[in-house]
N, C-alpha and C. Protein backbone atom coordinates (compact mmCIF):
# COMPACT_ATOMS: atom_id res chain seq x y z
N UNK A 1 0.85 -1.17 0.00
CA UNK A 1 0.00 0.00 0.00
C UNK A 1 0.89 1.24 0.00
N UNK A 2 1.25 2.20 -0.71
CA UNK A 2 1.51 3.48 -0.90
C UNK A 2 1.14 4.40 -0.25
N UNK A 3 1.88 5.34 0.11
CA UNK A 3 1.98 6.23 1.44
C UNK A 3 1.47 7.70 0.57
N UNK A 4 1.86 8.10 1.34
CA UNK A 4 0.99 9.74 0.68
C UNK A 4 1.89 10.33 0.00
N UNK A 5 3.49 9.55 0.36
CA UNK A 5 4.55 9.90 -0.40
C UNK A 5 4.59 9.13 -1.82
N UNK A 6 3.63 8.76 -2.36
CA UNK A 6 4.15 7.44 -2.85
C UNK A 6 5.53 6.62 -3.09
N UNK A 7 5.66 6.24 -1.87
CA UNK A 7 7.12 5.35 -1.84
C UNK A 7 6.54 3.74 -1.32
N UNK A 8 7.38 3.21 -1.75
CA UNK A 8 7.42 1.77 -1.31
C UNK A 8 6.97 1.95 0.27
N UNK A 9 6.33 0.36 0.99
CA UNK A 9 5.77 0.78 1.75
C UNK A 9 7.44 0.28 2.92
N UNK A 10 8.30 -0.47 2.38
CA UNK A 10 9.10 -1.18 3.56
C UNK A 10 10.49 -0.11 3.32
N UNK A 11 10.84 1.36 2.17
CA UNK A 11 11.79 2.11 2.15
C UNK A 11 11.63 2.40 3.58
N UNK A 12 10.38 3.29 4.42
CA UNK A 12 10.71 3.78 5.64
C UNK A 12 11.21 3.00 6.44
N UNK A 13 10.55 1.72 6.81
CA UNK A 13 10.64 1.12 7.74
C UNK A 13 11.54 -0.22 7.84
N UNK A 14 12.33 -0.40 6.77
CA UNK A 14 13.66 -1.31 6.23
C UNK A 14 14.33 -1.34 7.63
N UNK A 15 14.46 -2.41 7.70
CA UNK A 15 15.86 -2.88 9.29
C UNK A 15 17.16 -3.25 8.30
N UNK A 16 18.22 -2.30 7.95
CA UNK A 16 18.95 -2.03 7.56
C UNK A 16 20.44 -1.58 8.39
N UNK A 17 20.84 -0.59 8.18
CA UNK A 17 22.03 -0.21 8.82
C UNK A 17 21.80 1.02 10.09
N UNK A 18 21.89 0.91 11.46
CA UNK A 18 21.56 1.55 12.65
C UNK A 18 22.89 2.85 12.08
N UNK A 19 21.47 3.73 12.33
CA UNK A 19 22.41 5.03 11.95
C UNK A 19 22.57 5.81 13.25
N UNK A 20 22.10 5.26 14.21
CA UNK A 20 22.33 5.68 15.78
C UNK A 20 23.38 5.51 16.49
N UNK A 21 24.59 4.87 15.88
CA UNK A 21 25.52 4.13 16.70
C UNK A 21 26.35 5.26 17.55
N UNK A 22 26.67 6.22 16.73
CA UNK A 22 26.77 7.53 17.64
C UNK A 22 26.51 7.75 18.95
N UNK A 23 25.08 8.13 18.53
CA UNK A 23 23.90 7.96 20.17
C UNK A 23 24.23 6.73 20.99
N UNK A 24 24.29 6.04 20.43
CA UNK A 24 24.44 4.77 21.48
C UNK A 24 25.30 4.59 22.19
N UNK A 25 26.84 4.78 21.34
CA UNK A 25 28.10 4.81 22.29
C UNK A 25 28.22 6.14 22.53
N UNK A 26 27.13 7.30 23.33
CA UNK A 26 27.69 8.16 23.83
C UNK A 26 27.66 7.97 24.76
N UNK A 27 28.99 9.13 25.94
CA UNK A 27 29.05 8.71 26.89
C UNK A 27 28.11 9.16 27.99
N UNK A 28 27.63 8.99 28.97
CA UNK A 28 26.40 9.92 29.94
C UNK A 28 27.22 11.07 30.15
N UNK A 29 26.36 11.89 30.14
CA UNK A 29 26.90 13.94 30.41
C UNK A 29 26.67 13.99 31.90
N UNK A 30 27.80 14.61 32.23
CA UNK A 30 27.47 14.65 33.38
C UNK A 30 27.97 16.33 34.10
N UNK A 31 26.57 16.90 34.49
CA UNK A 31 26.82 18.33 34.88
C UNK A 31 28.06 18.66 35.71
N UNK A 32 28.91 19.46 35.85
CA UNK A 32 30.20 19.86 36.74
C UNK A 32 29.68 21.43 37.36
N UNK A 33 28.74 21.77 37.10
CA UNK A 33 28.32 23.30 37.45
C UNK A 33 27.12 23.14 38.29
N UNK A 34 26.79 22.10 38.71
CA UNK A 34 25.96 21.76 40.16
C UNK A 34 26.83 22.29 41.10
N UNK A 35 26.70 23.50 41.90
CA UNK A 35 26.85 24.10 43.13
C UNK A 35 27.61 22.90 44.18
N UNK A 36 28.54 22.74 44.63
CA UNK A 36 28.49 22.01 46.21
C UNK A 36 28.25 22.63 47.30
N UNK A 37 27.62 21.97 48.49
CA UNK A 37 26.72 22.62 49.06
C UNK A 37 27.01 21.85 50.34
N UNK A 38 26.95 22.53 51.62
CA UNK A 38 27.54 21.85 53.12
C UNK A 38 26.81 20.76 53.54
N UNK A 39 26.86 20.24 54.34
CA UNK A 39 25.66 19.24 54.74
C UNK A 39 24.43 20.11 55.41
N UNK A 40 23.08 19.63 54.96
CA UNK A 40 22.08 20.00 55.30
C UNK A 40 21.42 21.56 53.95
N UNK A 41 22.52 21.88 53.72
CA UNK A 41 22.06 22.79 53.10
C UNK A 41 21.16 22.61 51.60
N UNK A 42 20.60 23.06 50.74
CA UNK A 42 20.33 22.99 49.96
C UNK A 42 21.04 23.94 48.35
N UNK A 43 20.57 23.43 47.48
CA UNK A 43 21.61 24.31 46.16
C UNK A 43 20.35 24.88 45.57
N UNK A 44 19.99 26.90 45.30
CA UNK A 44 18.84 27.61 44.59
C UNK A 44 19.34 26.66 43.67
N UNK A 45 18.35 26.68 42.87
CA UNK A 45 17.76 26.27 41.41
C UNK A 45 17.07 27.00 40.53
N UNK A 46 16.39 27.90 41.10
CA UNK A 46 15.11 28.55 40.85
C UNK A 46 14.74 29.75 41.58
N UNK A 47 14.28 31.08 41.13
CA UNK A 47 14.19 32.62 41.44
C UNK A 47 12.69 32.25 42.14
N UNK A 48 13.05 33.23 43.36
CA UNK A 48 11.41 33.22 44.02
C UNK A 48 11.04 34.30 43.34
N UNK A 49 9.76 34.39 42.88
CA UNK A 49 9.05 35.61 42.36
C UNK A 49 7.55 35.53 43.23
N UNK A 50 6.51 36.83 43.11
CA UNK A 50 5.04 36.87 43.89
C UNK A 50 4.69 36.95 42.53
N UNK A 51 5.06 36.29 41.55
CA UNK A 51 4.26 35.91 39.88
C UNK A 51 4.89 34.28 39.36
N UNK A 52 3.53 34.28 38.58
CA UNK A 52 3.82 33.43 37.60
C UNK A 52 4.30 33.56 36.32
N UNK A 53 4.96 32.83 36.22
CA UNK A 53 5.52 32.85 34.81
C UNK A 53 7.13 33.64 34.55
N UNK A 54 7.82 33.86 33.69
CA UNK A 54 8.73 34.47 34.13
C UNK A 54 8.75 36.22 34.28
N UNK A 55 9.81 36.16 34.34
CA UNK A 55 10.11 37.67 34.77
C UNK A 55 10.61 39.12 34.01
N UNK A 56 10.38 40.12 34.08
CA UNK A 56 10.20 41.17 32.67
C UNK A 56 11.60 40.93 32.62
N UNK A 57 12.23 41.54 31.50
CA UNK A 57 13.42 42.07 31.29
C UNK A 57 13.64 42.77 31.47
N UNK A 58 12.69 43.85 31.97
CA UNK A 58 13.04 45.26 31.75
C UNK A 58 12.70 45.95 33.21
N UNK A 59 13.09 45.08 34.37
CA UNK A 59 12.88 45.36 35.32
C UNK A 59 11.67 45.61 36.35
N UNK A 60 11.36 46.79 37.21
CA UNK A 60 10.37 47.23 37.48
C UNK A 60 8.99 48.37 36.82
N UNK A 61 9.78 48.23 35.37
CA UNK A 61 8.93 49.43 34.73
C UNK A 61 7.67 48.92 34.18
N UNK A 62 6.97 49.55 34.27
CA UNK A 62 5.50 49.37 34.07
C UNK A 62 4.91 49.92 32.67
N UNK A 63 4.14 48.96 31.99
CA UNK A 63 3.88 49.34 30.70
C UNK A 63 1.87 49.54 30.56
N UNK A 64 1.88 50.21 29.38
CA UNK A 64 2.42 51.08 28.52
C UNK A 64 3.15 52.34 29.44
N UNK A 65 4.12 53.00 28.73
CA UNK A 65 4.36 53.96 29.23
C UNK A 65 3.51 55.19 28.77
N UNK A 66 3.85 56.37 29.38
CA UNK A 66 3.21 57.40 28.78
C UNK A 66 3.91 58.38 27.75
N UNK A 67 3.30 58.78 26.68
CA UNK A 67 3.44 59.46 25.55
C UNK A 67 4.96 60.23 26.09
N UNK A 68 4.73 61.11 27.24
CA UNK A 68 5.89 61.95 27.56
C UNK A 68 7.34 61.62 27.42
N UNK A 69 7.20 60.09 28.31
CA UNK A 69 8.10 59.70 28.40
C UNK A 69 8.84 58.13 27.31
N UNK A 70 8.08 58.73 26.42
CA UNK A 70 8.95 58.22 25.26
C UNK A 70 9.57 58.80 24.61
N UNK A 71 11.28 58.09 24.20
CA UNK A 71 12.25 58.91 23.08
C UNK A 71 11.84 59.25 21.72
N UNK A 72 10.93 59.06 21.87
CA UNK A 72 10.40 59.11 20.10
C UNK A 72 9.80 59.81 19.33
N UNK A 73 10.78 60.10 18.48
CA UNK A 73 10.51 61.43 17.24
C UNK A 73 9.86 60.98 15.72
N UNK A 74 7.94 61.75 15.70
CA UNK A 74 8.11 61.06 14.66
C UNK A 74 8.75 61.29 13.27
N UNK A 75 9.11 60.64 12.07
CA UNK A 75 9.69 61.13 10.89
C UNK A 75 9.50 61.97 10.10
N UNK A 76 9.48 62.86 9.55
CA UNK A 76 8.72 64.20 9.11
C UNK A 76 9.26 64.12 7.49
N UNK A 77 9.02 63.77 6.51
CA UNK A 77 9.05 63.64 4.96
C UNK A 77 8.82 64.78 4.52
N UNK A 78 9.91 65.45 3.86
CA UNK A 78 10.00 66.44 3.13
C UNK A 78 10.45 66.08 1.49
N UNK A 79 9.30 66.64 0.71
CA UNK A 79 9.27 66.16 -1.02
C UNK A 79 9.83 67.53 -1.24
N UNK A 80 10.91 67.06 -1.88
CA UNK A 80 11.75 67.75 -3.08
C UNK A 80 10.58 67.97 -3.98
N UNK A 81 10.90 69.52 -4.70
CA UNK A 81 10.50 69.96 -5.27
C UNK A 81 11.22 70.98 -6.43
């Protein structure tokens, strides 16, 4: 039966040559930038915030701002004549 690709139906799914062998003999990763930490203590992981989700970039400023206090000039087009 023919696929929507029309290709043979056993090209995808052929047990052929493992192209994973890479993956397979890799070695386990192992983090070195885990904190050590005294006995009892614990290692942050994670920012306390009184929100969900993450956190502005742009500090404590509050949006929209107001007209005043924006840098912005608008462009003014002058036609040659």
């Amino acid at each position: 039966m023919p696929t929507s690709l029309s290709q043979r139906p056993a090209l995808a799914t052929a047990r052929g040559t493992c192209h994973n062998v890479g993956v397979a003999d890799k070695k386990q990763y192992v983090d070195n930038g885990w904190p050590e930490v005294a006995e009892g203590d614990h290692a942050v992981s994670e920012l306390v915030s009184d929100r969900t989700g993450s956190l502005s970039p742009f500090g404590d400023v509050t949006f929209p701002l107001p007209a005043e206090q924006l840098p912005y000039i608008h462009p003014v087009t002058v036609v040659n004549k």
